[in-house]
Protein backbone atom coordinates (compact mmCIF):
# COMPACT_ATOMS: atom_id res chain seq x y z
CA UNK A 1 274.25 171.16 37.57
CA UNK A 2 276.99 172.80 35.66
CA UNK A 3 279.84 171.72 33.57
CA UNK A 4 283.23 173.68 32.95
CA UNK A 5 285.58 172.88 30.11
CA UNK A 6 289.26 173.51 31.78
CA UNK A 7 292.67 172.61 30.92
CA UNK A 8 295.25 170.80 33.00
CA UNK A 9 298.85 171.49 33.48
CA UNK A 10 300.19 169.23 30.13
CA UNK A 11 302.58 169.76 27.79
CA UNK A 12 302.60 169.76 23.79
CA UNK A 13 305.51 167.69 21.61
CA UNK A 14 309.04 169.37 21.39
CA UNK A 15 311.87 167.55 19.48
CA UNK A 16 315.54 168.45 18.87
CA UNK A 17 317.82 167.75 16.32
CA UNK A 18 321.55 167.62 16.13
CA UNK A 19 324.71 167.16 14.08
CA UNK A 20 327.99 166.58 14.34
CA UNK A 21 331.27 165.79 13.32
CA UNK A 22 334.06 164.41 15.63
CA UNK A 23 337.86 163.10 14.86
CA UNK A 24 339.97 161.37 17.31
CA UNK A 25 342.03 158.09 17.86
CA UNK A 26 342.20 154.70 18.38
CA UNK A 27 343.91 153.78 21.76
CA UNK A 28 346.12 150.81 21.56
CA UNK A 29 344.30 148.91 24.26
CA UNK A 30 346.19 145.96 22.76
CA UNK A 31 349.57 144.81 20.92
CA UNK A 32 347.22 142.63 18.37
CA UNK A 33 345.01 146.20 16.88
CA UNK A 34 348.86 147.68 17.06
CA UNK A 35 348.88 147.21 12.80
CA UNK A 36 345.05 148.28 12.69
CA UNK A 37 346.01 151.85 14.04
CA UNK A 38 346.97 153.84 11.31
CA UNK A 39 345.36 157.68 11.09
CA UNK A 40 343.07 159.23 13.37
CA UNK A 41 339.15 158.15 12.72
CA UNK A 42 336.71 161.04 11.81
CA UNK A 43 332.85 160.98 10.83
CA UNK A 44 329.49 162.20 11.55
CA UNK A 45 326.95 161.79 14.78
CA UNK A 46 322.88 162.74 13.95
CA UNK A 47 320.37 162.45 16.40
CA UNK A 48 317.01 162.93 16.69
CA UNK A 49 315.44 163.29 20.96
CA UNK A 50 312.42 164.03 22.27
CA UNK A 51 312.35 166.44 25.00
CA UNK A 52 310.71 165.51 28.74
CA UNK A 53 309.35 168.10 30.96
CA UNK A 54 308.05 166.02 33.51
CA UNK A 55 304.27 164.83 32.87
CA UNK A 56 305.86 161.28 34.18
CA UNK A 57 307.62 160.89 37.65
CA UNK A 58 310.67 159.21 35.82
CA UNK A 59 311.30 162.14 34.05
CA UNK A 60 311.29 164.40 37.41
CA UNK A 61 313.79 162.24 38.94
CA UNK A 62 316.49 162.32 36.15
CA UNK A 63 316.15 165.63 35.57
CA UNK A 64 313.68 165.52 32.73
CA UNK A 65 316.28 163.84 30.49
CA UNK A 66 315.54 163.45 26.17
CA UNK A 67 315.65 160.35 24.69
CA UNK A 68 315.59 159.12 21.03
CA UNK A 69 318.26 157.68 18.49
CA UNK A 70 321.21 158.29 16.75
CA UNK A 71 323.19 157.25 13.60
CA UNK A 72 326.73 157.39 13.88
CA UNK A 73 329.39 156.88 10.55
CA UNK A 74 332.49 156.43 11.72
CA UNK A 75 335.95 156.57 9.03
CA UNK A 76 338.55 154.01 11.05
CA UNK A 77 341.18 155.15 8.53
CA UNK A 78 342.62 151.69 7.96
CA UNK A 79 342.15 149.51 4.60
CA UNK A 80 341.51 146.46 7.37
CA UNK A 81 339.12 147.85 9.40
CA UNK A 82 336.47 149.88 6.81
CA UNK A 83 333.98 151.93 8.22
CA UNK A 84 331.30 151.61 10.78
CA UNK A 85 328.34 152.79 10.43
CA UNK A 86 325.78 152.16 13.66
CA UNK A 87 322.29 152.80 14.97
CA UNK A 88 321.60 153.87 18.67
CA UNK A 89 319.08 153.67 20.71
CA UNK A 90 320.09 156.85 23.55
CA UNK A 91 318.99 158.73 26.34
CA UNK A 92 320.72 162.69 27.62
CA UNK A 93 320.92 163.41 30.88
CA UNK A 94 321.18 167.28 31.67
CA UNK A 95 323.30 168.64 34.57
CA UNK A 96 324.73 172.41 35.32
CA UNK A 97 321.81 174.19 34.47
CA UNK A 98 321.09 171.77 31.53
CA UNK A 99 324.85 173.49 29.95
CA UNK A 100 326.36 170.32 30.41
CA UNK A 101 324.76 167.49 28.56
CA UNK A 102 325.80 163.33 28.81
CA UNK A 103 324.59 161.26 26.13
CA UNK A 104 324.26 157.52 26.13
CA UNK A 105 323.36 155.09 23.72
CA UNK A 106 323.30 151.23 22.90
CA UNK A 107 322.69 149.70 19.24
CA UNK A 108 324.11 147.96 16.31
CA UNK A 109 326.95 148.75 14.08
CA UNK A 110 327.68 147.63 10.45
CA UNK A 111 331.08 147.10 9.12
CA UNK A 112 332.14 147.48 6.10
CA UNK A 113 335.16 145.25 6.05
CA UNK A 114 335.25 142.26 8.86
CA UNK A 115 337.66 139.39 9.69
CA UNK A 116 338.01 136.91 6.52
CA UNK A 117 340.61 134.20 6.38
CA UNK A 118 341.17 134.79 2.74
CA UNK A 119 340.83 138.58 1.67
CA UNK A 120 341.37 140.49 4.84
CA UNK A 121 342.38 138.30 7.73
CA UNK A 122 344.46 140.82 8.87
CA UNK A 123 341.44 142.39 10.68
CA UNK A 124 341.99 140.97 14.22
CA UNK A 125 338.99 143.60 15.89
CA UNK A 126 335.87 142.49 14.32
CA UNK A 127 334.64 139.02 12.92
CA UNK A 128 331.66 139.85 12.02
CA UNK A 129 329.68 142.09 9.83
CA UNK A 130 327.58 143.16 13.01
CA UNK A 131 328.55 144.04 16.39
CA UNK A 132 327.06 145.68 19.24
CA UNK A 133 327.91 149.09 19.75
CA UNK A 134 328.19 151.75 22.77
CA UNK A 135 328.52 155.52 22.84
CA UNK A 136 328.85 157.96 25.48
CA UNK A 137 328.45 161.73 24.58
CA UNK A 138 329.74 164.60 27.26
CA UNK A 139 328.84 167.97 25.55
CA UNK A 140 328.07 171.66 26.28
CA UNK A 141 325.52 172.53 24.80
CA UNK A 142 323.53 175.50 24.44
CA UNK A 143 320.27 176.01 22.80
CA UNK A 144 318.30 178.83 20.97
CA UNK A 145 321.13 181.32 20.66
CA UNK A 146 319.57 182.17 17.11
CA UNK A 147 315.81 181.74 16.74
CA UNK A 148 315.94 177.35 17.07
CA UNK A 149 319.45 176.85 16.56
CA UNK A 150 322.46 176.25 19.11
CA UNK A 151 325.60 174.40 19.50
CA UNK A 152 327.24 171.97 21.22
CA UNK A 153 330.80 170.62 21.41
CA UNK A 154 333.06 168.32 23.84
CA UNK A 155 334.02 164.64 23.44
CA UNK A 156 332.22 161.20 21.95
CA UNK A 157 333.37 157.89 23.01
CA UNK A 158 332.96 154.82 20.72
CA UNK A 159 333.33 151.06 21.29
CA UNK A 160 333.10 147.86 18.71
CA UNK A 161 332.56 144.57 19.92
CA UNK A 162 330.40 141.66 18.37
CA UNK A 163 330.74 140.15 22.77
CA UNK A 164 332.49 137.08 21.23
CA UNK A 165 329.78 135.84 19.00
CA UNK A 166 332.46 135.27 16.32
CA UNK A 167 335.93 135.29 16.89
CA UNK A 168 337.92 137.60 16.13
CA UNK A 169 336.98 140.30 18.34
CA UNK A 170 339.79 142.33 19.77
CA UNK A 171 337.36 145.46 19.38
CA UNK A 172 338.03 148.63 18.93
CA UNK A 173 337.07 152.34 21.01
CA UNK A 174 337.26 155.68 19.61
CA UNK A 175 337.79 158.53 21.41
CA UNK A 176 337.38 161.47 19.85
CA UNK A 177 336.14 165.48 20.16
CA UNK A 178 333.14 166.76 18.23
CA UNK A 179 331.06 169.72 16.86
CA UNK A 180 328.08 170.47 16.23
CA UNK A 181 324.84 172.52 15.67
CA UNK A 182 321.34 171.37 16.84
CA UNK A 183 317.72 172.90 16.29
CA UNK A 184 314.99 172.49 18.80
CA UNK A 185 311.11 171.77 16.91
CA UNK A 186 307.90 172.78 19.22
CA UNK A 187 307.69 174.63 22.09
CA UNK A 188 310.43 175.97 23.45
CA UNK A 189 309.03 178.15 26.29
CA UNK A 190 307.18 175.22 28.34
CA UNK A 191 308.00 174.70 31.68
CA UNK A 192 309.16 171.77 33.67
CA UNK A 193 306.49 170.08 35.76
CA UNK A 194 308.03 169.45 39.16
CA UNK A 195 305.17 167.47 41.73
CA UNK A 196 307.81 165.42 43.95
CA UNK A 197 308.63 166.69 47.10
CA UNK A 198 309.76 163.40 49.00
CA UNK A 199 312.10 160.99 47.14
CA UNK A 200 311.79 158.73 50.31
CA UNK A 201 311.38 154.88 48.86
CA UNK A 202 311.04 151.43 50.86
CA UNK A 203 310.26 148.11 49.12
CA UNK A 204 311.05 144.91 50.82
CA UNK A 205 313.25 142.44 49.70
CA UNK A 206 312.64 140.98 45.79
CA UNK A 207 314.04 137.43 44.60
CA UNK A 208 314.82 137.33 40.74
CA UNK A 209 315.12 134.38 38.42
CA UNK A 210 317.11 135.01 35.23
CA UNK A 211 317.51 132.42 32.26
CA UNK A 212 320.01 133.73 30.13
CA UNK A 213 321.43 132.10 26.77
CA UNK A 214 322.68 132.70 23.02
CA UNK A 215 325.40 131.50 20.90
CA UNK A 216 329.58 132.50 21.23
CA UNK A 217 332.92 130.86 20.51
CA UNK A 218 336.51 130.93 22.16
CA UNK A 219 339.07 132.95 21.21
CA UNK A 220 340.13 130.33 18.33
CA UNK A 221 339.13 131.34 14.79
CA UNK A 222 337.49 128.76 13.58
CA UNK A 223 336.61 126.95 16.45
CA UNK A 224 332.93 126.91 15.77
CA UNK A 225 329.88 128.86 16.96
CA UNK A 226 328.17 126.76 20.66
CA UNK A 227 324.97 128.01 22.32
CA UNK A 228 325.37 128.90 26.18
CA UNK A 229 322.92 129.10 29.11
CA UNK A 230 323.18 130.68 32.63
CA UNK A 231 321.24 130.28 35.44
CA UNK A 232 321.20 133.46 37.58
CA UNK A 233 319.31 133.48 41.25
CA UNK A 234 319.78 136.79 42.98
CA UNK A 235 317.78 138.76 45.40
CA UNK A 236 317.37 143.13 45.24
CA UNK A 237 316.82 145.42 47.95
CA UNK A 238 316.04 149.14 47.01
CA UNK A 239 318.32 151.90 48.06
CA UNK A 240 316.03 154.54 46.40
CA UNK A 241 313.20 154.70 43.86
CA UNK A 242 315.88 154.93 41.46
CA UNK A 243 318.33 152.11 42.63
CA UNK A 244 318.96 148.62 44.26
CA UNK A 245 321.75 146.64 45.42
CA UNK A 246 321.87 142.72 44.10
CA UNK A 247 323.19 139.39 45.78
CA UNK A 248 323.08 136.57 43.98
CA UNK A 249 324.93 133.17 42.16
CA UNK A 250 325.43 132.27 38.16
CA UNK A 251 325.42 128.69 37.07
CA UNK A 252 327.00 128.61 33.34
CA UNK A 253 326.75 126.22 30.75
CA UNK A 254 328.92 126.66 27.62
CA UNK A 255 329.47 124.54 25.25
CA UNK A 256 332.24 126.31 23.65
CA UNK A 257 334.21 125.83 26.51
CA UNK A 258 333.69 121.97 25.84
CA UNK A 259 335.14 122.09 22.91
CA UNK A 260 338.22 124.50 24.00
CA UNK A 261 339.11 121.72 26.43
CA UNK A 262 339.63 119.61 23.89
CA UNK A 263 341.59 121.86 21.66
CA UNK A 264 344.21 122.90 24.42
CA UNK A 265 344.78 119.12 25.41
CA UNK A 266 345.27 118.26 22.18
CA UNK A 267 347.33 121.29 20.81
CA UNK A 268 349.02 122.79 23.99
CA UNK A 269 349.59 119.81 26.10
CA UNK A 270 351.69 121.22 28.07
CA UNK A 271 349.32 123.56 29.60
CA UNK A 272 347.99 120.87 31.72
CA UNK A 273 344.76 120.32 30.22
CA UNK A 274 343.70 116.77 30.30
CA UNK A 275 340.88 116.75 28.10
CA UNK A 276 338.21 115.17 30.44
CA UNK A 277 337.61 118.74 33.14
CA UNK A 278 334.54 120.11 33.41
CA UNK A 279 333.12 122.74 31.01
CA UNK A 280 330.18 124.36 33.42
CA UNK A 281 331.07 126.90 35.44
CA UNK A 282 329.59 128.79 38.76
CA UNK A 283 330.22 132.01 40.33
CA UNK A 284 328.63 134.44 42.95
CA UNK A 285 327.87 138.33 42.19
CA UNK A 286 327.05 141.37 43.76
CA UNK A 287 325.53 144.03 41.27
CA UNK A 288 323.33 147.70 41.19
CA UNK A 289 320.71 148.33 39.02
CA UNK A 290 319.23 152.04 38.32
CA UNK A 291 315.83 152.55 37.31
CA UNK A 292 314.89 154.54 34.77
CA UNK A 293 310.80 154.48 33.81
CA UNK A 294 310.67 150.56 32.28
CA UNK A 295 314.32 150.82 31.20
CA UNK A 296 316.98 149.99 33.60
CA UNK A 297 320.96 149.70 33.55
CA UNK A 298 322.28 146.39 35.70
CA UNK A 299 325.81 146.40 36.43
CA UNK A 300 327.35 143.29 38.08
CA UNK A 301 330.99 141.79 39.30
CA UNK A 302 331.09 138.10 40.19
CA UNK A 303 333.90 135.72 40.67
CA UNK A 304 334.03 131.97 40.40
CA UNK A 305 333.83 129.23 43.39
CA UNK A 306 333.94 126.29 40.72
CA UNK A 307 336.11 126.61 37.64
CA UNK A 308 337.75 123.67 37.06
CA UNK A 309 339.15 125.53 33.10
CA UNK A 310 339.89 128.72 35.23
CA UNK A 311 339.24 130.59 31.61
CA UNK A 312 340.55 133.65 31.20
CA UNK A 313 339.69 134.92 34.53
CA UNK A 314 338.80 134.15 37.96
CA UNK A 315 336.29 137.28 38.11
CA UNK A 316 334.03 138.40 35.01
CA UNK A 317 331.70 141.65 35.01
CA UNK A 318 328.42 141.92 33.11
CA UNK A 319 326.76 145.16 32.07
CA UNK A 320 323.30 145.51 30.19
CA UNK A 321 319.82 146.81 30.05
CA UNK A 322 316.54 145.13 31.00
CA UNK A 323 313.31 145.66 30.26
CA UNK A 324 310.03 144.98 32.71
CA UNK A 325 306.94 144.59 30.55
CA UNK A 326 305.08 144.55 33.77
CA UNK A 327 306.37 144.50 37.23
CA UNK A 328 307.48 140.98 37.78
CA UNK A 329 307.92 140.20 34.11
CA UNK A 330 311.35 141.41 32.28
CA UNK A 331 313.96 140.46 29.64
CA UNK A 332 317.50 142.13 29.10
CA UNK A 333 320.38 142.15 26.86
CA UNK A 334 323.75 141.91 29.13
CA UNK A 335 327.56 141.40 27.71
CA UNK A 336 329.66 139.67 30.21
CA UNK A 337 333.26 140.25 30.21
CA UNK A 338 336.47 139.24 31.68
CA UNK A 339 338.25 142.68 32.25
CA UNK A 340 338.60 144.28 28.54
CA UNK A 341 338.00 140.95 27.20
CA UNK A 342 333.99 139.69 25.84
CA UNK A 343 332.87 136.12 26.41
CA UNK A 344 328.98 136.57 25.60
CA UNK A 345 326.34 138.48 24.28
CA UNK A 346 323.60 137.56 26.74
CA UNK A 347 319.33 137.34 26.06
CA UNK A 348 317.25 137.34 29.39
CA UNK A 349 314.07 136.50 30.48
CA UNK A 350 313.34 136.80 34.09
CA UNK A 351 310.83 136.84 37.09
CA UNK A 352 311.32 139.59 39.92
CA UNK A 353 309.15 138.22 42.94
């Protein structure tokens, strides 16, 4: 008998960090922020990433993508609004020979000077001291070009919303151009594992159960904080391992819109609301979902077949990550919208069958 020690194609740690600064402007997306838009918003971007090379099939597939987080402090240049500063979750995807680089992260921001009815109710964009916060970064970047150091510039995308957990929330988006330097740490010559050779995928049809729920209000400052729950049946069929079609129907209860009844047929009577409709609401959808390792990014547009309040829309969109701890098991964060404008801040749980 003999015995060999030997080493198999794997690859060490190799980390990247990067800084910069962007300025920009806040687009008038509408009349109410008009007041709030007074100088152009500047700060600072720093993120830390791990760097893939393909040990997992995920990685392959995306085009062995880095991932990591990123704290962004942003100047809004108005005595109403403050400053933001937020914490991201993010993953880069690489295209053009890894040149061009998109960025995109989900998190939490902080701000410094909300919504209050006494000292600073003229801040009709956020209501709350924490909102939920999205960023999209499309840069060149280039890496090494002295020793560990490169640079990277193009344009950073912001948006502010707290999804209508407290009113106000007209939000806010930056959009702005940036600069900045980043420095690789670890290997830099390894080489990208590349094992698939057939990205041919079948899976029969799944059936998904979703319970959503958490806590929102109306559009009425002051109207008080209701919990909400939705009911979501929907079945997926694959396109591709990294993709599936959904068809499905959303039962919603929310008890904020019981209460809004009641407002408008007390205060604007001559709406036409009565006082005694129905506050639960139902709707069909059609969505996609892409797959990326246990993360994935669910996109959906539904419109209603019962809404007897006909609330801001007659179509709403949801957009939102899930997570599968196993392969039937998942929960998700998802805002739903209607157009530009939030209803909820949604927490999943769900079984994919």
């Amino acid at each position: 008998m003999f015995s060999f020690l030997s080493f198999s194609q794997s690859a060490t740690k190799s980390y990247s960090l990067d800084a910069s600064y962007f300025y920009g402007n806040i687009p008038r997306h509408s009349t109410s922020i008009s007041h709030l838009i007074t100088g152009h918003p500047e700060g600072v971007a720093l993120s830390f990433s791990a760097k893939t090379f393909g040990e997992e099939e995920w990685q392959q597939r995306f085009n062995y993508p880095d991932y990591g987080a990123t704290l962004v402090h942003t100047d809004l240049k108005n005595e109403y609004l403050g400053a933001n500063t937020s914490l991201y979750g993010h993953y880069s995807f690489y295209f053009l020979n890894r040149n061009l680089m998109l960025r995109i992260g989900e998190g939490l921001a902080y701000c410094s000077n909300p919504y209050d009815k006494e000292s600073n109710y003229r801040n009709s964009a956020f209501g709350s001291s924490i909102v939920t916060s999205t960023f999209l970064m499309l840069n060149y970047k280039k890496e090494n070009l002295f020793k560990n150091l490169g640079f990277e510039a193009g344009l950073l995308m912001l948006h502010y919303s707290n999804g209508n957990f407290k009113a106000p929330n007209t939000s806010v988006n930056v959009v702005a151009l940036n600069m900045g330097l980043t420095y690789n740490i670890g290997d830099n010559e390894q080489e990208y594992i590349k094992t698939i050779t057939d990205n041919k995928y079948t899976e029969p049809i799944k059936y998904n159960v979703v319970f959503r729920s958490g806590v929102n209000m109306s559009d009425v400052i002051g109207s008080g904080q209701y919990p909400f729950y939705v009911l979501t049946a929907y079945a997926d069929k694959r396109l591709s391992k990294l993709s599936a079609i959904q068809f499905g129907a959303d039962v919603f209860f929310s008890r904020f819109l019981e209460e809004y009844i009641k407002y408008m047929s007390i205060a604007f009577p001559e709406d036409g609301v009565k006082g005694d409709e129905d506050y639960k609401r139902a709707g069909l959808l059609v969505g996609h979902e892409l797959f990326v390792n246990r993360l994935s990014l669910v996109t959906q547009l539904g419109f209603y077949v019962y809404n007897p309040i006909n609330y801001e829309s007659g179509m709403y969109q949801r957009i939102g990550l899930k997570y599968y701890m196993n392969k039937s098991i998942f929960g998700g964060v998802t805002l739903k919208t209607h157009a530009a404008q939030a209803e909820a801040v949604e927490f999943a749980i769900g079984v994919r069958l």
